[in-house]
C-alpha atoms as a PDB file:
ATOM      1  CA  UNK A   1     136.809  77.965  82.254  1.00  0.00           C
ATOM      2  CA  UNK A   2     138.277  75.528  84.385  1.00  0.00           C
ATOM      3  CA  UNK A   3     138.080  77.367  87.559  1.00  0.00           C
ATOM      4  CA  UNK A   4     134.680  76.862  88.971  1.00  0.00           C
ATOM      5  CA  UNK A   5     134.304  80.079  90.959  1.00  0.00           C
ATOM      6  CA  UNK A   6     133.846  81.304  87.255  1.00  0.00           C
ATOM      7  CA  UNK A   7     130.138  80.714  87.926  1.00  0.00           C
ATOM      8  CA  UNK A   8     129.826  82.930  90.812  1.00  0.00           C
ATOM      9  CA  UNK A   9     129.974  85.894  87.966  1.00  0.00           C
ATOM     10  CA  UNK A  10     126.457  85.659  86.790  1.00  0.00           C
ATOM     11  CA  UNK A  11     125.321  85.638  89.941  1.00  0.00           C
ATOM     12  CA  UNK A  12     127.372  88.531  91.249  1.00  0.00           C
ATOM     13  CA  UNK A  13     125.853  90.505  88.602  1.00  0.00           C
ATOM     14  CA  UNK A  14     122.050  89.562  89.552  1.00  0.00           C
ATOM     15  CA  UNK A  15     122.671  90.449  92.863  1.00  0.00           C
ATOM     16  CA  UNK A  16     124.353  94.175  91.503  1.00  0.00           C
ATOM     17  CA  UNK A  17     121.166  94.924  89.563  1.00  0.00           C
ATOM     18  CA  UNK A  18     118.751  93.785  92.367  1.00  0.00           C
ATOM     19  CA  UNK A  19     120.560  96.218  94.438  1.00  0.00           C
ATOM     20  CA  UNK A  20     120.339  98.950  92.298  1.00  0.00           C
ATOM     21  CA  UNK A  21     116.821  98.440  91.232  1.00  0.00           C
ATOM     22  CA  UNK A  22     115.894  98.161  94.912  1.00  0.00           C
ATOM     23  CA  UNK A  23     117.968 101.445  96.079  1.00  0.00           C
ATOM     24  CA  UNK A  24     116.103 103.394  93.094  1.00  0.00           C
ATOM     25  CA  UNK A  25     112.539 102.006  93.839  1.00  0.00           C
ATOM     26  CA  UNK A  26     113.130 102.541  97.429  1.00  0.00           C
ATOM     27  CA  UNK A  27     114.655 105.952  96.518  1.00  0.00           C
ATOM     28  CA  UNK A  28     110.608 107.303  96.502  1.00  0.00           C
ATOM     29  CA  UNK A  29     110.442 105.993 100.017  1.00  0.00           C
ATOM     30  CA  UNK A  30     113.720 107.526 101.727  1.00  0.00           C
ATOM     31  CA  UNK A  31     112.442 110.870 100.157  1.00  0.00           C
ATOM     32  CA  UNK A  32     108.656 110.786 101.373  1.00  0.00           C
ATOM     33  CA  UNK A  33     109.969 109.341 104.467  1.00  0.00           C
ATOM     34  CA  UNK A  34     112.739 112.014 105.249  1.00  0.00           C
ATOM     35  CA  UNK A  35     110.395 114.860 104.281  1.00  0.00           C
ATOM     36  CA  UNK A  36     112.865 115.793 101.438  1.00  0.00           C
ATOM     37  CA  UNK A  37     110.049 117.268  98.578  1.00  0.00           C
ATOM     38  CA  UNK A  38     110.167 116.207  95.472  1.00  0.00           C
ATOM     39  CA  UNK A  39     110.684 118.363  91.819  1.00  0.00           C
ATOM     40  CA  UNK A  40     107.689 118.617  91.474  1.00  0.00           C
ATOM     41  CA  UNK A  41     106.827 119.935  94.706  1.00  0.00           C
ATOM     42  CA  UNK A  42     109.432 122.155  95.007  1.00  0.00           C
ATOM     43  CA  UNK A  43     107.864 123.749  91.662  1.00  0.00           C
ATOM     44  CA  UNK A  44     104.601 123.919  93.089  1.00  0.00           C
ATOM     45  CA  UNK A  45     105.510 125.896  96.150  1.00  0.00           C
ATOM     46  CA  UNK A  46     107.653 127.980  94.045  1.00  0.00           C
ATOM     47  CA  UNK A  47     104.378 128.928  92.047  1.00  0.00           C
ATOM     48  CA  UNK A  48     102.499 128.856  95.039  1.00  0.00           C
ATOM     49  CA  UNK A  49     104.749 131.923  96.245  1.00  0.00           C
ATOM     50  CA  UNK A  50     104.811 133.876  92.825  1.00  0.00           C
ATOM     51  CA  UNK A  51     100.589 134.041  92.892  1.00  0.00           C
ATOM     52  CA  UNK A  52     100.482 135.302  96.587  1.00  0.00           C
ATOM     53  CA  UNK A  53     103.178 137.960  96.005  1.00  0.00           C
ATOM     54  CA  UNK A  54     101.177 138.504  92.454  1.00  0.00           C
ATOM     55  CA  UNK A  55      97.883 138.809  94.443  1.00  0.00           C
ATOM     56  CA  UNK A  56      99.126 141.051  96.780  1.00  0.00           C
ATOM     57  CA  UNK A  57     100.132 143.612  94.279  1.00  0.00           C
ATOM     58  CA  UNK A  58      97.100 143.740  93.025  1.00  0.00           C
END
């Protein structure tokens, strides 16, 4: 290791996880933010649907 940009590595690596770990917790932000629902709401509406078409029939 004579080359001391050698050291930069660790630090390069930090800084990739940091990014990632902020893009993913920030991920729940961009979606609310952008209006784009999430599984679980897309689930819900999809039941939501199914019981008013099921109500009508009845």
């Amino acid at each position: 290791m004579s080359n001391p940009l050698w050291m930069l590595v660790p630090w390069l690596v930090f800084a990739l996880a940091a990014g990632i770990k902020f893009w993913r917790l920030t991920s729940l932000f961009r979606k609310h933010l952008l209006g784009i629902p999430s599984r679980t709401e897309r689930l819900r509406q999809m039941l939501e649907r199914i019981w008013e078409k099921d109500q009508q029939v009845v």
